[in-house]
C-alpha atoms as a PDB file:
ATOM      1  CA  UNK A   1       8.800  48.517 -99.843  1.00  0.00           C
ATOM      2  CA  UNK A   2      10.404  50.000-102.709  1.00  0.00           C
ATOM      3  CA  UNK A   3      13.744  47.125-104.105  1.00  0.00           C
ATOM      4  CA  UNK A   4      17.036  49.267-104.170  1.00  0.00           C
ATOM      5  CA  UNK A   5      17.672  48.339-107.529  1.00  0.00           C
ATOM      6  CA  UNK A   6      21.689  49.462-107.118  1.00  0.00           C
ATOM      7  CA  UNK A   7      23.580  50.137-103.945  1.00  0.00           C
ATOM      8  CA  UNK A   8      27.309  51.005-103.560  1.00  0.00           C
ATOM      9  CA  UNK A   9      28.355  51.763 -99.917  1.00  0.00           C
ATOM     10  CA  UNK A  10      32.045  53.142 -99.191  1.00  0.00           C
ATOM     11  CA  UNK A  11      33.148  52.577-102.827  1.00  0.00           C
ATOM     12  CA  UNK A  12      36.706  53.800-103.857  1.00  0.00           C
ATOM     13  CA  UNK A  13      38.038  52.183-107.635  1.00  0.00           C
ATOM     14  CA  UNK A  14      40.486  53.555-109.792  1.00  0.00           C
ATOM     15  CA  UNK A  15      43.406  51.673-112.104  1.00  0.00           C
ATOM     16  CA  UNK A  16      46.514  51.048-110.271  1.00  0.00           C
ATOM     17  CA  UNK A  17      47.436  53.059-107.243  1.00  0.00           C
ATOM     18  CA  UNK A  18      45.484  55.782-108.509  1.00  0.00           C
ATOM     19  CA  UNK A  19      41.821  56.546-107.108  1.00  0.00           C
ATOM     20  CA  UNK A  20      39.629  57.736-109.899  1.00  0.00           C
ATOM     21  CA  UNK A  21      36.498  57.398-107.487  1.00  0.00           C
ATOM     22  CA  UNK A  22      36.425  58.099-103.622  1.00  0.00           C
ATOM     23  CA  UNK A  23      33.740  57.310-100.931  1.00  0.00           C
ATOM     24  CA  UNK A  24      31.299  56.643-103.229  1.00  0.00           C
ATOM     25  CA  UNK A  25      27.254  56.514-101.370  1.00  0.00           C
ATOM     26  CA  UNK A  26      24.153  56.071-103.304  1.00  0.00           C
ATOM     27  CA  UNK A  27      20.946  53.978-103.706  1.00  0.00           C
ATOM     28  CA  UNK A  28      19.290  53.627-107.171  1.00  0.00           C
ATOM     29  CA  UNK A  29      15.142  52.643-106.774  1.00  0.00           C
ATOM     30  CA  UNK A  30      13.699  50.594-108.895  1.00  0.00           C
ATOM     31  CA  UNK A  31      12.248  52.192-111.778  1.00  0.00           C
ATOM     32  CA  UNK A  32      14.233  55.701-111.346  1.00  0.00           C
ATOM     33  CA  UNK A  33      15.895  57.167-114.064  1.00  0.00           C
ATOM     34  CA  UNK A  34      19.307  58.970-112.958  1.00  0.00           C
ATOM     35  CA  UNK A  35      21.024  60.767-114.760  1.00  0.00           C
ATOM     36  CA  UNK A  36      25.173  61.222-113.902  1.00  0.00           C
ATOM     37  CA  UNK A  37      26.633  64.384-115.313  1.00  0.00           C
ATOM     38  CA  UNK A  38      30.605  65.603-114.518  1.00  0.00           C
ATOM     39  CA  UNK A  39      33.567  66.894-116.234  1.00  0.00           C
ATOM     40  CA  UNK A  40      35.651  64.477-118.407  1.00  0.00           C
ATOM     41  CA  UNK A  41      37.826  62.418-116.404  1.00  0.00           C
ATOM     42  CA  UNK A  42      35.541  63.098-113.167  1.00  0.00           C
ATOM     43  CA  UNK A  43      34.672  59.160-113.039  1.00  0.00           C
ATOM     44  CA  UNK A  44      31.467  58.720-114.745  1.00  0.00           C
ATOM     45  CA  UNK A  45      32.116  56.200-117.672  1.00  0.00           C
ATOM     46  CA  UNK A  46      34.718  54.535-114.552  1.00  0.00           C
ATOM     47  CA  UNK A  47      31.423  53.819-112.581  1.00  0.00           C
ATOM     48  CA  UNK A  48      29.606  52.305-115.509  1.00  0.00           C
ATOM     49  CA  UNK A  49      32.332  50.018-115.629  1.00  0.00           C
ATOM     50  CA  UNK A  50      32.506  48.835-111.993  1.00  0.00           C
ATOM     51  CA  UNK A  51      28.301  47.723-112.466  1.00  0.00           C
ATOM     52  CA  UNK A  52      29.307  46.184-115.537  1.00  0.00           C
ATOM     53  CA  UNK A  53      31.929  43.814-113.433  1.00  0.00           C
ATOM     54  CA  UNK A  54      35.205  45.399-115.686  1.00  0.00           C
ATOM     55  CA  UNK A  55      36.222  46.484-112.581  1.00  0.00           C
ATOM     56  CA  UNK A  56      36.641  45.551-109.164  1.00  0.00           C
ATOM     57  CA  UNK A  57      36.456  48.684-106.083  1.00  0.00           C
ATOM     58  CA  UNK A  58      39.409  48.957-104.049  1.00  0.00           C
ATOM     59  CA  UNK A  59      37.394  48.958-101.239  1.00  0.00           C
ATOM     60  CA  UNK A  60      33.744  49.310-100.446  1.00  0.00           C
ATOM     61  CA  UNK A  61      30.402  46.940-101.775  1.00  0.00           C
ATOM     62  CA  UNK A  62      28.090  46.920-104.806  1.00  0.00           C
ATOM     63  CA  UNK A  63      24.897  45.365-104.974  1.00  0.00           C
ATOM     64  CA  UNK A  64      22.669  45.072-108.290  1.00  0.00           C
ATOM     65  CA  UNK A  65      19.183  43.898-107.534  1.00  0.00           C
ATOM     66  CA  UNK A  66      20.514  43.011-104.076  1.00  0.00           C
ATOM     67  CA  UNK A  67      23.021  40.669-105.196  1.00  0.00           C
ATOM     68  CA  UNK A  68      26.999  40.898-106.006  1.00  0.00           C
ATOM     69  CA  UNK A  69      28.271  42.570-109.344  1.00  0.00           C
ATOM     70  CA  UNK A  70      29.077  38.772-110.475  1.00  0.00           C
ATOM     71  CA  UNK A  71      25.689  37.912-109.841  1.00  0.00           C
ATOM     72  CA  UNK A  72      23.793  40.833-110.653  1.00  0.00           C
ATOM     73  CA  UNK A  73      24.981  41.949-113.976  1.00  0.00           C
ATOM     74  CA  UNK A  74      22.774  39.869-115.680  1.00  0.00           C
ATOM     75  CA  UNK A  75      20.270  42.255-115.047  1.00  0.00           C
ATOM     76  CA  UNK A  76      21.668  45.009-116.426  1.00  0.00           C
ATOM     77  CA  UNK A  77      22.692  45.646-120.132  1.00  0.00           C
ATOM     78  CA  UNK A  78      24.469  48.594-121.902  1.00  0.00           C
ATOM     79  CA  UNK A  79      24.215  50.923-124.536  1.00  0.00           C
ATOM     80  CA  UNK A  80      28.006  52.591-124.926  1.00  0.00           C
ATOM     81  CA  UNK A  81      29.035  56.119-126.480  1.00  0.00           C
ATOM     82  CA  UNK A  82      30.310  54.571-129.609  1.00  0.00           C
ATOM     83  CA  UNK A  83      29.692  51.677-131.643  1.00  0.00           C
ATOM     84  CA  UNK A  84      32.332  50.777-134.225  1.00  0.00           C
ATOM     85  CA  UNK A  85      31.790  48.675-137.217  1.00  0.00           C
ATOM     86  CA  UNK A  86      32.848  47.484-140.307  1.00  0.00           C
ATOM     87  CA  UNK A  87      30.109  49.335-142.914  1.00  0.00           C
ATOM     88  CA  UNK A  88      31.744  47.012-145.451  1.00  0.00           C
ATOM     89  CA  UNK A  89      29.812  43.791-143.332  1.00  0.00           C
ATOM     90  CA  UNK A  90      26.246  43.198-144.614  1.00  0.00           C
ATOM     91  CA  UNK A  91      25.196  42.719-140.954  1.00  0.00           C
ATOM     92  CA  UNK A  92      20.974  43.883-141.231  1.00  0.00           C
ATOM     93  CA  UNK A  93      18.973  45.149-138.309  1.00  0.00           C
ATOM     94  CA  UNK A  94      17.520  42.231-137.088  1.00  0.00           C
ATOM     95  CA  UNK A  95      20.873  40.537-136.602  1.00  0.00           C
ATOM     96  CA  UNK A  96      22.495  43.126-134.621  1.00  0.00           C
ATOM     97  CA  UNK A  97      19.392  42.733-132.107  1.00  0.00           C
ATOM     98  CA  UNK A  98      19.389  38.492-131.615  1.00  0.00           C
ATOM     99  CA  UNK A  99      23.315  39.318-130.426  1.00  0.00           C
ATOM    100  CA  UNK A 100      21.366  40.664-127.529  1.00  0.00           C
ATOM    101  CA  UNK A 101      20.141  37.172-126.805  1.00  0.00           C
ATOM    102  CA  UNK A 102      23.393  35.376-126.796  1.00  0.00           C
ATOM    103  CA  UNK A 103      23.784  35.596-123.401  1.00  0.00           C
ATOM    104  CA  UNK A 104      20.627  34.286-122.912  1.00  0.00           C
ATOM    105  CA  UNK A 105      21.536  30.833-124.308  1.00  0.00           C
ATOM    106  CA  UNK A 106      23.789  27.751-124.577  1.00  0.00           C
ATOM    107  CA  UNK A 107      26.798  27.901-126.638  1.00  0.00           C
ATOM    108  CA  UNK A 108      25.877  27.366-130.396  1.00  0.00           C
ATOM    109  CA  UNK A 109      21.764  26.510-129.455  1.00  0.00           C
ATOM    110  CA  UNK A 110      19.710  28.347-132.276  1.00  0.00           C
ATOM    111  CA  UNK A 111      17.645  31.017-132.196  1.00  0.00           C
ATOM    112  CA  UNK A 112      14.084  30.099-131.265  1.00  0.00           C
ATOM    113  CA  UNK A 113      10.608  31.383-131.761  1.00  0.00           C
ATOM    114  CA  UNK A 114      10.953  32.977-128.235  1.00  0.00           C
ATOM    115  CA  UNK A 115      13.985  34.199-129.218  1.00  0.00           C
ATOM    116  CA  UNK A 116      12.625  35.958-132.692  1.00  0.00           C
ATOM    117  CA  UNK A 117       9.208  37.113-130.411  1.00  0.00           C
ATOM    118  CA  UNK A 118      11.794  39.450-127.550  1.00  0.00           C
ATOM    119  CA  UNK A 119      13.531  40.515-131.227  1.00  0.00           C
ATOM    120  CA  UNK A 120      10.457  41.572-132.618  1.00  0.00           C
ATOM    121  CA  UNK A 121       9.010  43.151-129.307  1.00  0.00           C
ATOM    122  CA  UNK A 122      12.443  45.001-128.975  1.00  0.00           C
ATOM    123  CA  UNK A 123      12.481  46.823-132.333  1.00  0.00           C
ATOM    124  CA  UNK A 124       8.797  47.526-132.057  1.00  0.00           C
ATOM    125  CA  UNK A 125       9.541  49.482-128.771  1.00  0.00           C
ATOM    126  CA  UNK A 126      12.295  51.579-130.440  1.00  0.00           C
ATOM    127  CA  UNK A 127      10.249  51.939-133.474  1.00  0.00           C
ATOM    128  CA  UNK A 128      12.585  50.212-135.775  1.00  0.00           C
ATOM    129  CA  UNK A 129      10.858  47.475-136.525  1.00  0.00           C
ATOM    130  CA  UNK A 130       9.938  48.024-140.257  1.00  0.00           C
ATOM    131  CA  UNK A 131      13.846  48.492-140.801  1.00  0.00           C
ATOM    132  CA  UNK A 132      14.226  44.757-139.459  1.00  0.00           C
ATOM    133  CA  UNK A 133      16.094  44.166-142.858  1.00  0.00           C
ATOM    134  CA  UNK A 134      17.677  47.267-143.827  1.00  0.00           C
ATOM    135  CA  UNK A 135      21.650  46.739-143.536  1.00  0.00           C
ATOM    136  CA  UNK A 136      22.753  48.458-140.342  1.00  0.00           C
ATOM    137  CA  UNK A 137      25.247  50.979-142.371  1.00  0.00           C
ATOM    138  CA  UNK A 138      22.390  52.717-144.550  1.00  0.00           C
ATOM    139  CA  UNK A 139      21.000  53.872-140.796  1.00  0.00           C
ATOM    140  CA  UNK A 140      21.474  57.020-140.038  1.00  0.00           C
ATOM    141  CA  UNK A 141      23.202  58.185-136.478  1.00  0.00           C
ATOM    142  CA  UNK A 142      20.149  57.910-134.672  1.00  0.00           C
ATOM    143  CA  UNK A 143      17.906  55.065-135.989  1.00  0.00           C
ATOM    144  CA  UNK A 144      21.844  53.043-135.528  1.00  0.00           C
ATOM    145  CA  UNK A 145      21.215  54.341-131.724  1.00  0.00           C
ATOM    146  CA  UNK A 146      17.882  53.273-131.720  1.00  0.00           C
ATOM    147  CA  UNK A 147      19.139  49.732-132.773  1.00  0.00           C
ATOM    148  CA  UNK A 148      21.362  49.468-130.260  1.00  0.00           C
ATOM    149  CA  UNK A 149      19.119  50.550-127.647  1.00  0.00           C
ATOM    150  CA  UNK A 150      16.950  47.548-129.153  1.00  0.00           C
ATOM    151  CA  UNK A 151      19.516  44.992-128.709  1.00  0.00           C
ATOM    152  CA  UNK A 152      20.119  45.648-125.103  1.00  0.00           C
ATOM    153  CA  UNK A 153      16.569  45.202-124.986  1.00  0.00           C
ATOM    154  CA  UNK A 154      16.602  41.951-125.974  1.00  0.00           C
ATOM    155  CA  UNK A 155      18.792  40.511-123.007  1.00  0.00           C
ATOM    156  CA  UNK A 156      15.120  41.742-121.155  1.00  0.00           C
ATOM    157  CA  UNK A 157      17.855  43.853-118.535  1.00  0.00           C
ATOM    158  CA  UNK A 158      15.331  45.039-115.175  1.00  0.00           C
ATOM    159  CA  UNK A 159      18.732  48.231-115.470  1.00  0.00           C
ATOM    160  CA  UNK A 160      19.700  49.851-118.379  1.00  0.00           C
ATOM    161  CA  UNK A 161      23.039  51.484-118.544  1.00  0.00           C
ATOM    162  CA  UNK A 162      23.997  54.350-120.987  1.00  0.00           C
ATOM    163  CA  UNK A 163      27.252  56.403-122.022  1.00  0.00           C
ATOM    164  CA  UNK A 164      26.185  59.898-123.751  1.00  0.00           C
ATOM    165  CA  UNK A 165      23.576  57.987-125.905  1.00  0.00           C
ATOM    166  CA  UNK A 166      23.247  61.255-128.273  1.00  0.00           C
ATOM    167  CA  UNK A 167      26.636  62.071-128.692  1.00  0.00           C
ATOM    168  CA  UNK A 168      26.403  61.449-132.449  1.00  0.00           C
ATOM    169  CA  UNK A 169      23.127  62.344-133.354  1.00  0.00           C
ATOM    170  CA  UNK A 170      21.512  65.810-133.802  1.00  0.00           C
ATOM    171  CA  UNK A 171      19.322  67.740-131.723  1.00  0.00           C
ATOM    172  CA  UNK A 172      16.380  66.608-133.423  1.00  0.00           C
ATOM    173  CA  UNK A 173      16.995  63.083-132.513  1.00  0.00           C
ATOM    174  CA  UNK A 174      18.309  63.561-129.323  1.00  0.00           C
ATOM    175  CA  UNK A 175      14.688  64.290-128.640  1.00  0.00           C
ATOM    176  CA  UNK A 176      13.626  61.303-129.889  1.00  0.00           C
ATOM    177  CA  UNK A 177      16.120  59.005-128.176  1.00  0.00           C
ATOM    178  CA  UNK A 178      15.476  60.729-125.328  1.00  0.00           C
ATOM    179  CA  UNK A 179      11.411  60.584-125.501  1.00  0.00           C
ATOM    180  CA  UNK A 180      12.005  56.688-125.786  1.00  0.00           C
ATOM    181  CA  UNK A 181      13.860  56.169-122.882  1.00  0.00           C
ATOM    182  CA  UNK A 182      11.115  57.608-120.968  1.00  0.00           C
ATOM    183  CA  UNK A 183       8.761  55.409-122.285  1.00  0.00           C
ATOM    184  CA  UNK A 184      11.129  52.300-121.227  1.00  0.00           C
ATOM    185  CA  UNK A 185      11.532  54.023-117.971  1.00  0.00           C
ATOM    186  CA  UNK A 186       7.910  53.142-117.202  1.00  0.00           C
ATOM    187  CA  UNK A 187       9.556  49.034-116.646  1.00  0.00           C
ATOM    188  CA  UNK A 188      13.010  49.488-116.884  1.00  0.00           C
ATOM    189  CA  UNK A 189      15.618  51.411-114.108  1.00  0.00           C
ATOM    190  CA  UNK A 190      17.718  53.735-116.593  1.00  0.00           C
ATOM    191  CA  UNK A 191      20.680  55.127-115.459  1.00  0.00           C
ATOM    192  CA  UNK A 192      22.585  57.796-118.081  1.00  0.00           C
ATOM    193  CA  UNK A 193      25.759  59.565-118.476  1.00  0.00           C
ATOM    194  CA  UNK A 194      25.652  62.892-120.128  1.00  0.00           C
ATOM    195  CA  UNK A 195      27.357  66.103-120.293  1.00  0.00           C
ATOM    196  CA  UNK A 196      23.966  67.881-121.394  1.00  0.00           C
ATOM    197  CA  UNK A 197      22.421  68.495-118.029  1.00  0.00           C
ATOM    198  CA  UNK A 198      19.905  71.094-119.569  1.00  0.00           C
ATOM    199  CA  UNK A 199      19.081  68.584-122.817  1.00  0.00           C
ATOM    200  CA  UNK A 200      17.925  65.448-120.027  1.00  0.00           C
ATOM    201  CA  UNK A 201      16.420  67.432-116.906  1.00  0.00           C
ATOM    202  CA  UNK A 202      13.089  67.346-118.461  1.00  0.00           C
ATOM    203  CA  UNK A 203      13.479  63.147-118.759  1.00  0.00           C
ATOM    204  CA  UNK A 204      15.224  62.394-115.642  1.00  0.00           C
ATOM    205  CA  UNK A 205      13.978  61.727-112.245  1.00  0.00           C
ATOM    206  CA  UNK A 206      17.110  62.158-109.951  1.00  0.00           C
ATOM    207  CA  UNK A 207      20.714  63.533-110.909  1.00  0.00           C
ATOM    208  CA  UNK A 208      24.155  62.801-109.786  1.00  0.00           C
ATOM    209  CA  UNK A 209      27.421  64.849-110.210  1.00  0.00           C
ATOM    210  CA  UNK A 210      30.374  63.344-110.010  1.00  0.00           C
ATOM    211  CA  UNK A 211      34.033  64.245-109.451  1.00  0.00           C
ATOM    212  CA  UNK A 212      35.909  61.547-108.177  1.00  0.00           C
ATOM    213  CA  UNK A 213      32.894  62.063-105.495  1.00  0.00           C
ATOM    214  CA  UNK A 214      28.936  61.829-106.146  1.00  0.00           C
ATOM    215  CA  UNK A 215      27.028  63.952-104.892  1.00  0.00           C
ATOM    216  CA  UNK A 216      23.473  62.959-105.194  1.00  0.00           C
ATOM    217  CA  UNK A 217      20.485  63.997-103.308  1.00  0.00           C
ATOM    218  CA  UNK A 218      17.575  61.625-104.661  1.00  0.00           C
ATOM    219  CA  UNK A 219      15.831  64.493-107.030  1.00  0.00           C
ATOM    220  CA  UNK A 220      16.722  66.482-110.035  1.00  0.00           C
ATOM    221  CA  UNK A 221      16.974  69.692-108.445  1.00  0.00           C
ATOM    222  CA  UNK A 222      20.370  71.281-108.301  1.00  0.00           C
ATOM    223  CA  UNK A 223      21.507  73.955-106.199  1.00  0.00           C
ATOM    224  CA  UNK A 224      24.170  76.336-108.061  1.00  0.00           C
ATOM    225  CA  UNK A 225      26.478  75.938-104.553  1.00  0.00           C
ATOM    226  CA  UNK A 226      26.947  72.291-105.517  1.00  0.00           C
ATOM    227  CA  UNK A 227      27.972  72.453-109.360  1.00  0.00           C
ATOM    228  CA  UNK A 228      30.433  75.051-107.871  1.00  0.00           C
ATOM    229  CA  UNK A 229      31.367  73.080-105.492  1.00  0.00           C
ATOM    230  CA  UNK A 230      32.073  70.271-108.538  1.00  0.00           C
ATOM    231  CA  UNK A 231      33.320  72.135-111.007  1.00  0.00           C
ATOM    232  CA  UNK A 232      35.314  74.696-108.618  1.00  0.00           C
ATOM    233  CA  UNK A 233      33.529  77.952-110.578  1.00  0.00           C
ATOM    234  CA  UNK A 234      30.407  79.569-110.333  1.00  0.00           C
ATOM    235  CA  UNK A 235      28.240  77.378-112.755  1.00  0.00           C
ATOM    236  CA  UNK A 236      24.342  76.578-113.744  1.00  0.00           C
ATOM    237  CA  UNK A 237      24.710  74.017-116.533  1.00  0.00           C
ATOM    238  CA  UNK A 238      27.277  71.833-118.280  1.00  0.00           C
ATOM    239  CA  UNK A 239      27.662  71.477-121.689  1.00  0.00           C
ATOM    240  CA  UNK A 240      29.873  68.815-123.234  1.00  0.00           C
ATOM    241  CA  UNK A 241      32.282  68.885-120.266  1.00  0.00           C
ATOM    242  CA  UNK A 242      32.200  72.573-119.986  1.00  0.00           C
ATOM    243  CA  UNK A 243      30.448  74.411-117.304  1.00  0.00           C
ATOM    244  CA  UNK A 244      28.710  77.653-118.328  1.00  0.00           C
ATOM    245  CA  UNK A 245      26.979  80.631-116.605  1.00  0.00           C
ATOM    246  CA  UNK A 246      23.078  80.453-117.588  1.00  0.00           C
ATOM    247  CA  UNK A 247      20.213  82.480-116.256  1.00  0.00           C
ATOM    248  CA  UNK A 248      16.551  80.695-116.342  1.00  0.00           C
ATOM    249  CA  UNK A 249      14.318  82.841-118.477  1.00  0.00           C
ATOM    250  CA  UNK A 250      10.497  81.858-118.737  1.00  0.00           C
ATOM    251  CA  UNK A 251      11.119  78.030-117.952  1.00  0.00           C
ATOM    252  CA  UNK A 252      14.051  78.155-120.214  1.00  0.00           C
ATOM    253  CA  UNK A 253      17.737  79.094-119.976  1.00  0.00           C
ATOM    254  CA  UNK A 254      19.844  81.483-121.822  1.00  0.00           C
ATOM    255  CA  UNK A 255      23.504  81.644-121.673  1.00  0.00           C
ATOM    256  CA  UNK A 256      25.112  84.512-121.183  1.00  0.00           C
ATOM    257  CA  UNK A 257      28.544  83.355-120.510  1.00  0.00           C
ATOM    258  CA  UNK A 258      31.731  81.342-122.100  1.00  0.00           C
ATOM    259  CA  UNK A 259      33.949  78.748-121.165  1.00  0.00           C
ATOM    260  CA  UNK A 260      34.581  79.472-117.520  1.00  0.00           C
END
């Protein structure tokens, strides 16, 4: 039998009175790798934050790994949209990853060699390893991604959580980032935010759009009734928050329309 690896039943959560998320329903397998795409404001960086334990539903349940959000976040780590740092602070590579083992360990207890080993293992998987001591402000956009990806690694999550992880890198290396994640998806549940539903639908296994509802059907195949039915407009794809007209053409799609 297949472990649920996140369940939310009945869940409604917003910030004071107002609902930002309503009758929320879904079951995340072990091992899947969802992808959540909706228009800004539609709830999706809102839901991250409730399976992070930031904050608590209104009404309704959450289970991570079959246990409550206070006990099952420690399963899960996070990569956000942005990372802001001081480029002025020497910090190197390998540093920014051991913060991913701080929860991992008592107040003020050293590093050990276990500790340098998952460090080690981490950057090797994002292929950062031989940057180990490169300061982290002579990265470029992507290999900084690629670190961070590394240290939430390190915390050895079962779920990875993560908010438009190629918003600041180029197509190129979207590829890349995105090529890796399916390679972590082989041991690790991944669940994404993104606006680029045609940039992650050959990576994902199931998709979920949201506004202020999900609607989610356990595959990756969308029907052009339900983004309309989202995004109130006859849509195929989104695009940075925008939804846009596009035709498939020989496995690929060509837009032939604007901001709608």
């Amino acid at each position: 039998m297949t472990t649920q690896a996140i369940e939310i039943r009945n869940l409604w959560a917003g910030y004071g009175q107002e609902f930002v998320l309503e009758n929320i329903n879904i079951a995340i397998k072990e091992l899947d790798f969802l992808g959540l795409i909706g228009p800004n404001g539609g709830g999706k960086t809102t839901l991250l934050k409730i399976l992070l334990g930031l904050i608590k539903p209104m009404r309704g349940e959450v289970k991570i790994m079959g246990l409550s959000v206070s006990s099952g976040r420690r399963y899960i780590s996070y990569v956000p949209q942005y990372v802001e740092f001081d480029r002025n602070f020497p910090v190197r590579v390998a540093e920014v990853v051991k913060m991913g083992r701080l929860g991992k360990r008592r107040l003020l207890q050293p590093y050990n060699a276990k500790d340098k080993e998952i460090v080690r293992n981490a950057l090797e998987q994002v292929e950062m390893w031989e940057w180990r001591d490169r300061p982290l402000a002579e990265l470029s956009g992507g290999q900084r991604q690629r670190v961070y990806i590394a240290r939430a690694l390190a915390s050895e999550p079962r779920i990875l959580l993560l908010d438009e992880p190629t918003a600041s890198v180029d197509s190129r290396m979207s590829h890349n980032i995105y090529e890796l994640l399916s390679k972590l998806n082989k041991d690790i549940t991944i669940v994404i935010v993104s606006h680029h539903l045609g940039e992650i639908s050959n990576y994902i296994k199931t998709i979920g759009c949201i506004n202020r509802r999900l609607h989610y059907y356990g595959d990756k195949n969308l029907q052009p009734e339900t983004l309309e039915q989202i995004y109130k407009c006859p849509v195929d794809s989104i695009t940075c928050g925008i939804a846009r007209r596009v035709i498939p053409q020989n496995n690929s799609r060509k837009e032939v329309g604007d901001r709608v």
